[in-house]
Structures are given as C-alpha cells and as structure tokens.
PDB file of N, CA and C in Angstrom:
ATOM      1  N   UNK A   1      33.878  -6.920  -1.347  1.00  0.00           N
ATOM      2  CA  UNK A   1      35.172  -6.780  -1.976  1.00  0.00           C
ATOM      3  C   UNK A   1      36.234  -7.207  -0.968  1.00  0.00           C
ATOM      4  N   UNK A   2      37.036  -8.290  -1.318  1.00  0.00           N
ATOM      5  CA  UNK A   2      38.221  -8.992  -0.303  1.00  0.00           C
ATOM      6  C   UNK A   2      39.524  -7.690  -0.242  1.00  0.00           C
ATOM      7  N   UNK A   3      39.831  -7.642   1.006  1.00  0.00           N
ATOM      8  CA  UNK A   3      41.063  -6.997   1.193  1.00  0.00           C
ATOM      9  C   UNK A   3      42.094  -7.447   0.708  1.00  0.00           C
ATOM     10  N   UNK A   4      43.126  -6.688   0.730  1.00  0.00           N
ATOM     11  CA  UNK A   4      44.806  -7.203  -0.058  1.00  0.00           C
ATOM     12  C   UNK A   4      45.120  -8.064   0.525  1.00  0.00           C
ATOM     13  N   UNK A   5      44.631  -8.464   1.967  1.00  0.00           N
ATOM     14  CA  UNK A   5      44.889  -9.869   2.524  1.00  0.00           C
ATOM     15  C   UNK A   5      43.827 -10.827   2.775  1.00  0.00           C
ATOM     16  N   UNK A   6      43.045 -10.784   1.539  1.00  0.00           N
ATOM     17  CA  UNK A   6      42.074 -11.735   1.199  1.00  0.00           C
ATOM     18  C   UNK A   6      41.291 -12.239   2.208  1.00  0.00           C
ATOM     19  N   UNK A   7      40.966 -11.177   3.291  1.00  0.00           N
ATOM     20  CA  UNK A   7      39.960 -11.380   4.414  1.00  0.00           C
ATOM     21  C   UNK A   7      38.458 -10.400   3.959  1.00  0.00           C
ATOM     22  N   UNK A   8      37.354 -10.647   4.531  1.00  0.00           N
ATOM     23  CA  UNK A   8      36.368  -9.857   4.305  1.00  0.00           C
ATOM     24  C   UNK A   8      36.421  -8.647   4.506  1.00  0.00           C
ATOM     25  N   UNK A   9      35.686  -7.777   3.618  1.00  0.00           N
ATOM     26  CA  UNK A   9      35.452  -6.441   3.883  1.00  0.00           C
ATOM     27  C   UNK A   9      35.125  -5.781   5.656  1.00  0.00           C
ATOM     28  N   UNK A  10      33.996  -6.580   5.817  1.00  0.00           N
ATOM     29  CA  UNK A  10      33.598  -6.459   7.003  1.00  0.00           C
ATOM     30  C   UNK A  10      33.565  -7.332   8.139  1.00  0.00           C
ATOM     31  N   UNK A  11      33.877  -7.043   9.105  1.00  0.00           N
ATOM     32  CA  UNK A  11      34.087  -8.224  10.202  1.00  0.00           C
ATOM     33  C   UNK A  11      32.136  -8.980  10.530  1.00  0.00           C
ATOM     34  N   UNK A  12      31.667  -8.096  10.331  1.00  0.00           N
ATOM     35  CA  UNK A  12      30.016  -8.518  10.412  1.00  0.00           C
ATOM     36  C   UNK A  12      29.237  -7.802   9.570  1.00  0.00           C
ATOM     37  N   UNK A  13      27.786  -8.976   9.983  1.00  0.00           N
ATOM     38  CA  UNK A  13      27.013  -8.509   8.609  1.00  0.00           C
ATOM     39  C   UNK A  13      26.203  -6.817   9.322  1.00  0.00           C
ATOM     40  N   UNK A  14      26.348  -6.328  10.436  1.00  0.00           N
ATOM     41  CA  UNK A  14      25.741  -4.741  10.844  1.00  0.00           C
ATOM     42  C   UNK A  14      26.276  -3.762  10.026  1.00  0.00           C
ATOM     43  N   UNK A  15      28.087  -4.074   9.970  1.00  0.00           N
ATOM     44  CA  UNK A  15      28.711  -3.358   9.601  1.00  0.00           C
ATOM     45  C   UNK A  15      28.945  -3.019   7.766  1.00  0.00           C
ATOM     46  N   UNK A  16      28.701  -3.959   7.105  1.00  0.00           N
ATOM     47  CA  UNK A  16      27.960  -4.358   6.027  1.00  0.00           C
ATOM     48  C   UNK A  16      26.748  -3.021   5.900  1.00  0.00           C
ATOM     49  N   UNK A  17      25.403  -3.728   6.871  1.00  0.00           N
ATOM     50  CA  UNK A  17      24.582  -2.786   6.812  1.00  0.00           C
ATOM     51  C   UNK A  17      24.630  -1.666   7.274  1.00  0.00           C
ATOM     52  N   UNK A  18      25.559  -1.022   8.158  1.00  0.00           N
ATOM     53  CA  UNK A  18      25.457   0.426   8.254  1.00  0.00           C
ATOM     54  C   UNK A  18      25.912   1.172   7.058  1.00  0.00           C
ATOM     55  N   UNK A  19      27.251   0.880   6.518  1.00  0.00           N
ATOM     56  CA  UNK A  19      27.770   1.283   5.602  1.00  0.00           C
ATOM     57  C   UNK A  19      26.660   1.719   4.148  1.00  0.00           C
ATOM     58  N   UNK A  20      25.984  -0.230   3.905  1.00  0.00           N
ATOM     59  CA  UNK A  20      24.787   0.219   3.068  1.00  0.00           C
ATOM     60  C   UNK A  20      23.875   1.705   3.173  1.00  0.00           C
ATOM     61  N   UNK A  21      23.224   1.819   4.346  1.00  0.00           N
ATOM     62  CA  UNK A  21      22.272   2.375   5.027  1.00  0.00           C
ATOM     63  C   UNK A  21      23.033   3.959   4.819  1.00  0.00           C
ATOM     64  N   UNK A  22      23.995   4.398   5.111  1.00  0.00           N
ATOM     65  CA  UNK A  22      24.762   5.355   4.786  1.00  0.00           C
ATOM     66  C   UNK A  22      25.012   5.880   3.453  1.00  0.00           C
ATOM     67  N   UNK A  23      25.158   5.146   2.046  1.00  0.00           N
ATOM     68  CA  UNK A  23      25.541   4.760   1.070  1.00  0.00           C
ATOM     69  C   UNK A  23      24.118   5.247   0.629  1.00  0.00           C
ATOM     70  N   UNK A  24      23.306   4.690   0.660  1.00  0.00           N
ATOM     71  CA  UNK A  24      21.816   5.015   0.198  1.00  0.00           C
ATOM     72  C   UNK A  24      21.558   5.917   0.723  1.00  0.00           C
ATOM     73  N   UNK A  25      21.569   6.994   1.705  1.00  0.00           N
ATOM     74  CA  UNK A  25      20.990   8.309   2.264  1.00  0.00           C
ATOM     75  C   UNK A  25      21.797   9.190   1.856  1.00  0.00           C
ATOM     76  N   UNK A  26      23.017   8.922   1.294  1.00  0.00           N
ATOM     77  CA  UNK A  26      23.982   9.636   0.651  1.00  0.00           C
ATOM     78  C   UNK A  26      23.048   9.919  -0.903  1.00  0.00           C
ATOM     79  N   UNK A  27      23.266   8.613  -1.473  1.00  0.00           N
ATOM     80  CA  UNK A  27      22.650   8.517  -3.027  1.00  0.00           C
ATOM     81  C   UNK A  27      21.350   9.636  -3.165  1.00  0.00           C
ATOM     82  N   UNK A  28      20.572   9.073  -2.618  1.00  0.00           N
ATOM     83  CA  UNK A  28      19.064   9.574  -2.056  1.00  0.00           C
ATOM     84  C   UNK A  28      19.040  11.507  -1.762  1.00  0.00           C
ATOM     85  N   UNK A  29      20.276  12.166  -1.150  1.00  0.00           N
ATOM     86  CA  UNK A  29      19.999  13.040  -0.520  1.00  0.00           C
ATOM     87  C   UNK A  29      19.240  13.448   0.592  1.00  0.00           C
ATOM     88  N   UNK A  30      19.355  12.190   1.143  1.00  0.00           N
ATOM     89  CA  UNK A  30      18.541  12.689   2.477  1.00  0.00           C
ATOM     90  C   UNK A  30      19.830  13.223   3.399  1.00  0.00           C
ATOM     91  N   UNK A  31      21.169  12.263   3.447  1.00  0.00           N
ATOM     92  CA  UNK A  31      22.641  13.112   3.858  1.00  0.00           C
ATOM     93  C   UNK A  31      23.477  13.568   3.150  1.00  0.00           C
ATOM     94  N   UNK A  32      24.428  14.471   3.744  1.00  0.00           N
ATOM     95  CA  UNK A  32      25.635  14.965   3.212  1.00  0.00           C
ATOM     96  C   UNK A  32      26.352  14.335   3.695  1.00  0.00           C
ATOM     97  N   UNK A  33      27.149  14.051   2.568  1.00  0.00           N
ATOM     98  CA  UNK A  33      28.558  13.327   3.061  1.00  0.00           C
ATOM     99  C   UNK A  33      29.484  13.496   3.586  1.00  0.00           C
ATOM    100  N   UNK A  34      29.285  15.018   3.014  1.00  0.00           N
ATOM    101  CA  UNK A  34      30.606  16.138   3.953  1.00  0.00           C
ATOM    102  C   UNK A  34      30.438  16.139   6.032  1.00  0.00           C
ATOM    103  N   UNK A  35      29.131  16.601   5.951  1.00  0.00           N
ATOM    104  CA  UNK A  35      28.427  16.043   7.505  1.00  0.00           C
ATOM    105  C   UNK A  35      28.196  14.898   7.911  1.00  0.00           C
ATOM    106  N   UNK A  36      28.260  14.027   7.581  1.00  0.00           N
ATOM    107  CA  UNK A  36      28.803  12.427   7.845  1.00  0.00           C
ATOM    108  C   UNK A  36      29.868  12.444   7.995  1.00  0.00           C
ATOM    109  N   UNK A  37      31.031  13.036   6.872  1.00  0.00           N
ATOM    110  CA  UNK A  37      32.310  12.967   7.643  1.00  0.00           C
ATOM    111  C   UNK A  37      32.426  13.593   9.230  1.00  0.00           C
ATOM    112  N   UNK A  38      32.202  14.422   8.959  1.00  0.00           N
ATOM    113  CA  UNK A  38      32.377  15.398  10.015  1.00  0.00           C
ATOM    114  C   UNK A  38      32.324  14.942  11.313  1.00  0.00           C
ATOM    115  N   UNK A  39      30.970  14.243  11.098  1.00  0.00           N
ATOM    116  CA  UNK A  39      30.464  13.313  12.507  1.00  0.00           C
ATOM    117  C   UNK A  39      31.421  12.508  12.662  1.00  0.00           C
ATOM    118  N   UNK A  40      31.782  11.703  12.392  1.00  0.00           N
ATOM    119  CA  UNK A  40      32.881  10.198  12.020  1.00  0.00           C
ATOM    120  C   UNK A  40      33.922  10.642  12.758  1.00  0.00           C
ATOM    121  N   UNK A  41      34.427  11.908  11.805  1.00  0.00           N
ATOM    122  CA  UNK A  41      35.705  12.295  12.742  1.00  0.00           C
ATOM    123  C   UNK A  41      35.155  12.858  14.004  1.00  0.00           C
ATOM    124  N   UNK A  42      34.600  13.677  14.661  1.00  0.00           N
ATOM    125  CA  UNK A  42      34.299  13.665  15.949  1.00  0.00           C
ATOM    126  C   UNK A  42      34.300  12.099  16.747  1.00  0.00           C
ATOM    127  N   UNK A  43      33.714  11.382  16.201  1.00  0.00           N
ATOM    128  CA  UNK A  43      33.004  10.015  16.944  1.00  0.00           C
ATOM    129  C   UNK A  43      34.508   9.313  17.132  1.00  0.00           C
ATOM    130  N   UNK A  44      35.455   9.269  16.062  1.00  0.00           N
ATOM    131  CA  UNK A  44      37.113   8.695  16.224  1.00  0.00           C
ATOM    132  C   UNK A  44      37.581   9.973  17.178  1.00  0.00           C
ATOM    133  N   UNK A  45      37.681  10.734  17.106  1.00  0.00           N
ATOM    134  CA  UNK A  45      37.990  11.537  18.095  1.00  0.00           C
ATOM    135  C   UNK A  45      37.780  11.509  19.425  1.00  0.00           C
ATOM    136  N   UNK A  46      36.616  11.041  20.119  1.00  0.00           N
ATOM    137  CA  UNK A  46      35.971  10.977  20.872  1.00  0.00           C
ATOM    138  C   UNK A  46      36.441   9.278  21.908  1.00  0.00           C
ATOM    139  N   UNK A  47      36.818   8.457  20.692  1.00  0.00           N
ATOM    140  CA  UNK A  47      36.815   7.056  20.756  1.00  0.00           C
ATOM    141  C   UNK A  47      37.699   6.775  19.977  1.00  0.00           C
ATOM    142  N   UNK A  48      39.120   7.022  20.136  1.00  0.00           N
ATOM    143  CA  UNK A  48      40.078   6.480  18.926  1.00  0.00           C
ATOM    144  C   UNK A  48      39.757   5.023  18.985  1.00  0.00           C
ATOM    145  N   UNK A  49      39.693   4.321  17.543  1.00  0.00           N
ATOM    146  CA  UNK A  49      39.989   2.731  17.633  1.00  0.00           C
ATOM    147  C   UNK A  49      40.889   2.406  17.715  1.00  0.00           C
ATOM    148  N   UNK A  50      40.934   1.411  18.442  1.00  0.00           N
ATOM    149  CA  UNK A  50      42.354   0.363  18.654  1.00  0.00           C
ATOM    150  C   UNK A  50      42.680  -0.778  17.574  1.00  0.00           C
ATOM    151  N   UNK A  51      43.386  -1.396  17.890  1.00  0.00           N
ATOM    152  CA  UNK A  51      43.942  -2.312  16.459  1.00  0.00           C
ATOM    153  C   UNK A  51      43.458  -3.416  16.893  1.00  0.00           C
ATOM    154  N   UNK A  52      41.670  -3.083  16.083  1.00  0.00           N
ATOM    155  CA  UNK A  52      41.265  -4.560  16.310  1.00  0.00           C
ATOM    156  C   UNK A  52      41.057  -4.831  14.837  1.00  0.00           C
ATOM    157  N   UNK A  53      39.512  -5.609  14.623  1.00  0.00           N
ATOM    158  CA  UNK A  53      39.114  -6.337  13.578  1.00  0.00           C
ATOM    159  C   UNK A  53      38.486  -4.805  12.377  1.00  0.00           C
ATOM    160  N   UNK A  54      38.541  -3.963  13.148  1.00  0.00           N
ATOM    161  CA  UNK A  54      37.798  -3.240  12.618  1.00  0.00           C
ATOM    162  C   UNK A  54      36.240  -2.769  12.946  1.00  0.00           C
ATOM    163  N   UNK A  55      35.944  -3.574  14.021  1.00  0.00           N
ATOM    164  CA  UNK A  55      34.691  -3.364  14.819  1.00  0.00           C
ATOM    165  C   UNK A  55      34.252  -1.738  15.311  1.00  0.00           C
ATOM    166  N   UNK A  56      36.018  -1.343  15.893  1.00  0.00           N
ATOM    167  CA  UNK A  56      35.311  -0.056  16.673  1.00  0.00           C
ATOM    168  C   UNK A  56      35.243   1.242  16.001  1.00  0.00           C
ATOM    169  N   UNK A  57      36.125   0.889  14.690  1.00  0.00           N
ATOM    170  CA  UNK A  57      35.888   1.262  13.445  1.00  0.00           C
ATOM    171  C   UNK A  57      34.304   1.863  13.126  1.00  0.00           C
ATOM    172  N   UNK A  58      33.596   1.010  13.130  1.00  0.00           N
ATOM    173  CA  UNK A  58      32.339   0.516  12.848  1.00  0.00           C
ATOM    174  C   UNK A  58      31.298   1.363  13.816  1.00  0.00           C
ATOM    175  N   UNK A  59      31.597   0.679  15.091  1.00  0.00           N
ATOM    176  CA  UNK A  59      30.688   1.499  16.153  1.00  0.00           C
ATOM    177  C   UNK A  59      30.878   2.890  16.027  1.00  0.00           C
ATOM    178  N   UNK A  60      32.200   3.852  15.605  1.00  0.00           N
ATOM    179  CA  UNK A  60      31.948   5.136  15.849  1.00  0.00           C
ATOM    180  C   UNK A  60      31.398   5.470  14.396  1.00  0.00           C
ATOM    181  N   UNK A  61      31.210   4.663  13.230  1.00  0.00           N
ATOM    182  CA  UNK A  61      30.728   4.992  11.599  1.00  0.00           C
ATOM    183  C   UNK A  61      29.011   5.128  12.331  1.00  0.00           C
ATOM    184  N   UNK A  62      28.469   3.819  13.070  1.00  0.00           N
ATOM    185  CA  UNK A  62      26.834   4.268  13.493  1.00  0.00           C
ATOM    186  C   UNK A  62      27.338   5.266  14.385  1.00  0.00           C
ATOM    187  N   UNK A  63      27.720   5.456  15.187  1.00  0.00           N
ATOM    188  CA  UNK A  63      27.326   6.405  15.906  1.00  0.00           C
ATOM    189  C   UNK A  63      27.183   8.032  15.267  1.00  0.00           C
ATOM    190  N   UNK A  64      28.274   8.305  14.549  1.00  0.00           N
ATOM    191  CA  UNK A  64      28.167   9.477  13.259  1.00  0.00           C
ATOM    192  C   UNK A  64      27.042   9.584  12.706  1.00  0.00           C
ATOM    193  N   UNK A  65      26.605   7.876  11.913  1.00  0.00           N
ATOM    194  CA  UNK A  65      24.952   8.038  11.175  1.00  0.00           C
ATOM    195  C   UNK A  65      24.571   8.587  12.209  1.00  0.00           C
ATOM    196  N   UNK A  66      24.116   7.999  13.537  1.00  0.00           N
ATOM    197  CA  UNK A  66      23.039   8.292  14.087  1.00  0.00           C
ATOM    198  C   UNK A  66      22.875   9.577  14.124  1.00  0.00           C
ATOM    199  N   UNK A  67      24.211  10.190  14.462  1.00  0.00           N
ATOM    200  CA  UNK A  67      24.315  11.969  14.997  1.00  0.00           C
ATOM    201  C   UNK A  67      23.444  12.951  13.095  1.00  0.00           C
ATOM    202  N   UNK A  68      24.165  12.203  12.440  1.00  0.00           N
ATOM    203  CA  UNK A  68      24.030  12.978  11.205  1.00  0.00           C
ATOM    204  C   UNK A  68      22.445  12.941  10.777  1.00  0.00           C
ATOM    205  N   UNK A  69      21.973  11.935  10.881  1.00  0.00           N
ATOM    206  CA  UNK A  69      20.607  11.690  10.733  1.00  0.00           C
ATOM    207  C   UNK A  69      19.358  12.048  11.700  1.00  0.00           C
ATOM    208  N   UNK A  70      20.016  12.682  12.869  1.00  0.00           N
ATOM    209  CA  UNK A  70      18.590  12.627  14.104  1.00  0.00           C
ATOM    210  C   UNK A  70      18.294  13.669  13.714  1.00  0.00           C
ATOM    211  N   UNK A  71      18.415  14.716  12.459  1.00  0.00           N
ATOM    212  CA  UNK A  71      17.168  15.755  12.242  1.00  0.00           C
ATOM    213  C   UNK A  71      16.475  15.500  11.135  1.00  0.00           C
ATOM    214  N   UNK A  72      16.716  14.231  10.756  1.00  0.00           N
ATOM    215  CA  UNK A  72      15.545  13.116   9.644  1.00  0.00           C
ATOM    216  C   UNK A  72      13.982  13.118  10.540  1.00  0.00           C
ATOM    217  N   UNK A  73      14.603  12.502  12.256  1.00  0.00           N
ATOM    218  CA  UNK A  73      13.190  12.268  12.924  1.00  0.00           C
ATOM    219  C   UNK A  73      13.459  12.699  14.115  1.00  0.00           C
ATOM    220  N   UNK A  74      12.528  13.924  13.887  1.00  0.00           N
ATOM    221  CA  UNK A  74      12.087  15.122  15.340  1.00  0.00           C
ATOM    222  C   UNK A  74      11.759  14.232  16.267  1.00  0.00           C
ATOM    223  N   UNK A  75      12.341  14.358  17.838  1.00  0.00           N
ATOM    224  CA  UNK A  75      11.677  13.817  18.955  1.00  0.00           C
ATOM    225  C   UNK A  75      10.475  13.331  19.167  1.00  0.00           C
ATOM    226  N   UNK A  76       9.788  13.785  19.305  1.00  0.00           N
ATOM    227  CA  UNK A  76       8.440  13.918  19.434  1.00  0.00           C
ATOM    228  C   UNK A  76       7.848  12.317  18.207  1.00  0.00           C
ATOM    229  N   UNK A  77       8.654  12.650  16.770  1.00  0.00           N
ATOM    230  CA  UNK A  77       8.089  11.725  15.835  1.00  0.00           C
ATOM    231  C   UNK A  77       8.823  10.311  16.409  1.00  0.00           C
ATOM    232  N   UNK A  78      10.361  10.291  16.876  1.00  0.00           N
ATOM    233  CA  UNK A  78      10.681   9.398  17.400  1.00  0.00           C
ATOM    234  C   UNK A  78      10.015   8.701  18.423  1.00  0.00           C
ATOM    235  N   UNK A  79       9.663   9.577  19.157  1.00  0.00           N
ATOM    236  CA  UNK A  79       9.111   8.946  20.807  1.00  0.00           C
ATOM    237  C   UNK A  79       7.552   8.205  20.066  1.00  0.00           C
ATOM    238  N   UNK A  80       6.992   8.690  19.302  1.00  0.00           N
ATOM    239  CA  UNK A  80       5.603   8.099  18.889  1.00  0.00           C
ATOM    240  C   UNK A  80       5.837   6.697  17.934  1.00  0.00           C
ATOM    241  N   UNK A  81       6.721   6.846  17.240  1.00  0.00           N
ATOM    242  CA  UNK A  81       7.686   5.398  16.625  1.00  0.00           C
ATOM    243  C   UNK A  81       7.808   4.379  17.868  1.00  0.00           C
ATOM    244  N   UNK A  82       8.745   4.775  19.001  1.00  0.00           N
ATOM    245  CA  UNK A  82       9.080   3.675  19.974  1.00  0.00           C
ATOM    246  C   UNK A  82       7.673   2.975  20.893  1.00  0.00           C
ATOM    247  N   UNK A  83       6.824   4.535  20.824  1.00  0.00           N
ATOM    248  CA  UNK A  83       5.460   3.959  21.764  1.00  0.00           C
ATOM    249  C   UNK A  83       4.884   2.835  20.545  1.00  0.00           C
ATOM    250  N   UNK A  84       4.809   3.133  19.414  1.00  0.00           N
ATOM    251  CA  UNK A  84       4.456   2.687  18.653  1.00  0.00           C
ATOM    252  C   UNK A  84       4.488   0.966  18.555  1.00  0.00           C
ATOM    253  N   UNK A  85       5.992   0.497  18.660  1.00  0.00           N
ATOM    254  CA  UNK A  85       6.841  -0.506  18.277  1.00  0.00           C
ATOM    255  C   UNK A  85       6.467  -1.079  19.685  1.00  0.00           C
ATOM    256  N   UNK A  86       6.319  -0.478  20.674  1.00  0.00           N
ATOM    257  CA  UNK A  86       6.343  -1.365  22.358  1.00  0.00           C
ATOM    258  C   UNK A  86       4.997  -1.525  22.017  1.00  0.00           C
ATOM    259  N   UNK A  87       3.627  -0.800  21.737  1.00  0.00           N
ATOM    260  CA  UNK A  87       2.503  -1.366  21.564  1.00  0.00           C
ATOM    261  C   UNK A  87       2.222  -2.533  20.714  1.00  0.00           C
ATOM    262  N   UNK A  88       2.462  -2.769  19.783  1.00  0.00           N
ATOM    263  CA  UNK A  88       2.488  -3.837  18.933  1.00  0.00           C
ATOM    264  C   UNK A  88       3.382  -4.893  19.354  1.00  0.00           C
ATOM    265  N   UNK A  89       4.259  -4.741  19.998  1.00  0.00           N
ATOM    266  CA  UNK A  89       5.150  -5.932  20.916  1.00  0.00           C
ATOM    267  C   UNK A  89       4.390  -6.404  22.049  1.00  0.00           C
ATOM    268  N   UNK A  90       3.921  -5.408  22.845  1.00  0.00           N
ATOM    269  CA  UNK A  90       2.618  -5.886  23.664  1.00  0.00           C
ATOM    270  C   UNK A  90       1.788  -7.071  23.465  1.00  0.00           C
ATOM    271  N   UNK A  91       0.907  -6.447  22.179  1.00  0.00           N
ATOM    272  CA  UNK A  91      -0.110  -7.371  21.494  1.00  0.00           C
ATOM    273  C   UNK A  91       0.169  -8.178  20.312  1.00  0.00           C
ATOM    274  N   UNK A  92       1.415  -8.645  20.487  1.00  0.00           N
ATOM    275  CA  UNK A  92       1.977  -9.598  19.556  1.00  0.00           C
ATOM    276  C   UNK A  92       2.140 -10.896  20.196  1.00  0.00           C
ATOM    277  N   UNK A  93       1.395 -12.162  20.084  1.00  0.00           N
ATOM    278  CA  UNK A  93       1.909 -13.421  20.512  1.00  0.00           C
ATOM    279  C   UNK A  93       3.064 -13.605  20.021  1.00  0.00           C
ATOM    280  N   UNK A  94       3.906 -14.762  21.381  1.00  0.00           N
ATOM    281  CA  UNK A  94       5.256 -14.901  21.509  1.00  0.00           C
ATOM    282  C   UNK A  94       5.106 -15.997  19.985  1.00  0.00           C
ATOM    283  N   UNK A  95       6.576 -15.858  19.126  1.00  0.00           N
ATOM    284  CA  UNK A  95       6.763 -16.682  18.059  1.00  0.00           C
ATOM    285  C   UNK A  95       6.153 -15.826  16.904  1.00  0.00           C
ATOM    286  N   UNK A  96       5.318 -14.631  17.129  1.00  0.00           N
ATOM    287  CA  UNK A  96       4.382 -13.769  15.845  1.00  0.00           C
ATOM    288  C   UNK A  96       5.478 -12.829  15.456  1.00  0.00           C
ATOM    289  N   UNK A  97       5.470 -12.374  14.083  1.00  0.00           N
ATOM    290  CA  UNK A  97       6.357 -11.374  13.953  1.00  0.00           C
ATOM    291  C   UNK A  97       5.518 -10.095  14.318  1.00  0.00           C
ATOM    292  N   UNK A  98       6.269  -9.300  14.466  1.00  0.00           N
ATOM    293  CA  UNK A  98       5.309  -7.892  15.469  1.00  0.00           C
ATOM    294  C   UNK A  98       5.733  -7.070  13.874  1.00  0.00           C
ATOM    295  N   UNK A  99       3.934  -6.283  13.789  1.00  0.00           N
ATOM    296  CA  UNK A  99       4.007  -6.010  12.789  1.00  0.00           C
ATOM    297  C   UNK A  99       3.004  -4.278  13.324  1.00  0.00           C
ATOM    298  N   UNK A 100       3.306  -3.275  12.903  1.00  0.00           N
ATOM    299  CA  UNK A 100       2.943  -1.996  12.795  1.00  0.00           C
ATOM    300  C   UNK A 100       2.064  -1.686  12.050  1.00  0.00           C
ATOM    301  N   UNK A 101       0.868  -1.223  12.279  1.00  0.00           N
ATOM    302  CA  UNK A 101      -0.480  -0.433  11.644  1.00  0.00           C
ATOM    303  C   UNK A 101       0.854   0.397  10.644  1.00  0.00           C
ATOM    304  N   UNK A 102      -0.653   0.023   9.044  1.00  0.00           N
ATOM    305  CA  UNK A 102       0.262   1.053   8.330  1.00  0.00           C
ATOM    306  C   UNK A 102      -0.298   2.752   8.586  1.00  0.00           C
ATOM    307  N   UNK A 103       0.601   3.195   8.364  1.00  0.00           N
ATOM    308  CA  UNK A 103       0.608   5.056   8.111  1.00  0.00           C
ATOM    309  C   UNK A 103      -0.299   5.556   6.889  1.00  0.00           C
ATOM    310  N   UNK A 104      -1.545   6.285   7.541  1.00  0.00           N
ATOM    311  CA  UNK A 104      -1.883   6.774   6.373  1.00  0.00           C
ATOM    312  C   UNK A 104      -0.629   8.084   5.279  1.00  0.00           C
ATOM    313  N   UNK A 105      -0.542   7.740   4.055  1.00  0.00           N
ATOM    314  CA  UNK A 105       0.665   8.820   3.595  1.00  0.00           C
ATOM    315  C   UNK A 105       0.290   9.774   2.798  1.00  0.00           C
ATOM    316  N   UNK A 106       0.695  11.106   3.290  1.00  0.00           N
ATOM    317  CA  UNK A 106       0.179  11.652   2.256  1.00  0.00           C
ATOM    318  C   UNK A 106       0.131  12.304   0.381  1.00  0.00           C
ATOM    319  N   UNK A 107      -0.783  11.985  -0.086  1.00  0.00           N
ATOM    320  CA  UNK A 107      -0.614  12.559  -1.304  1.00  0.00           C
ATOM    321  C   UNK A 107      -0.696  14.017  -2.259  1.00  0.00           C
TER     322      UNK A 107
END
C-alpha cells in the first residue's frame, strides 16, 4: 500500500517480512498483540528512531518480535536448531542448498 507521498510502504523487502511474520503469529495466536506492543515500545524507548527511511523503525519492530516470541523456543530447543543448521552447513557442498533432516512430528 503506497504512502500519501506515493513512496513504498517499506523501505525493504525484511521489513515487509517482519511485519508479515508478526501479522501471522498475531492471526494464528501464537502472539498477543497487546505484548508485541509492549515490546516495541520498550525497543523505541530503548532506541528512539531518528528521521530516517524508516529502517530503525523496523530494527526495533524485530527486535520486539524477537523479545515477544523467545518463549515460542526454549533454549535448549534453540541451541539444538543452531547445532542443527551448522551441521548440515558442514556437510553441505559449496553451491548445495543446505537442507535439514526432517522432524519426526507428533500425532
């Protein structure tokens, strides 16, 4: 959606996708929106933006997700994700897309 001065919504396509990514965990119920705010304003608080493009805007919106979302994935499940992702980068030839054993899930 173009602004009143017919420039893009978003200065980049991350910012695009965080917003998405936010938008859907909202829909979904995996977040509250009210605690997303919450975060946001801490994170501008923390980091007022300056009068740019709207970028730093942006950086403190992930940084909020991130805060609002890290009790989605317990430590422990995180740290086994990253070992996870460096093993398969390991044994991935250069030019291969690096691809992750699937998860057995349960039913």
């Amino acid at each position: 959606m173009p602004s009143e001065a017919d420039e893009p919504t978003f200065a980049a396509p991350w910012e695009a996708t965080a917003f998405a990514l936010k938008a859907h965990l909202v829909e979904t119920g995996k977040l509250d929106a009210g605690d997303f705010a919450a975060h946001l304003g801490a994170a501008l608080r923390e980091n007022p933006a300056p009068a740019d493009d709207g970028t730093a805007y942006f950086v403190a919106f992930v940084t909020a997700l991130e805060r609002a979302i890290a009790p989605l994935a317990p430590a422990d499940a995180l740290a086994a994700e990253i070992d996870a992702w460096h093993s398969a980068a390991a044994a991935t030839p250069h030019g291969e897309p690096i691809e992750l054993p699937q998860k057995a899930t349960a039913r």
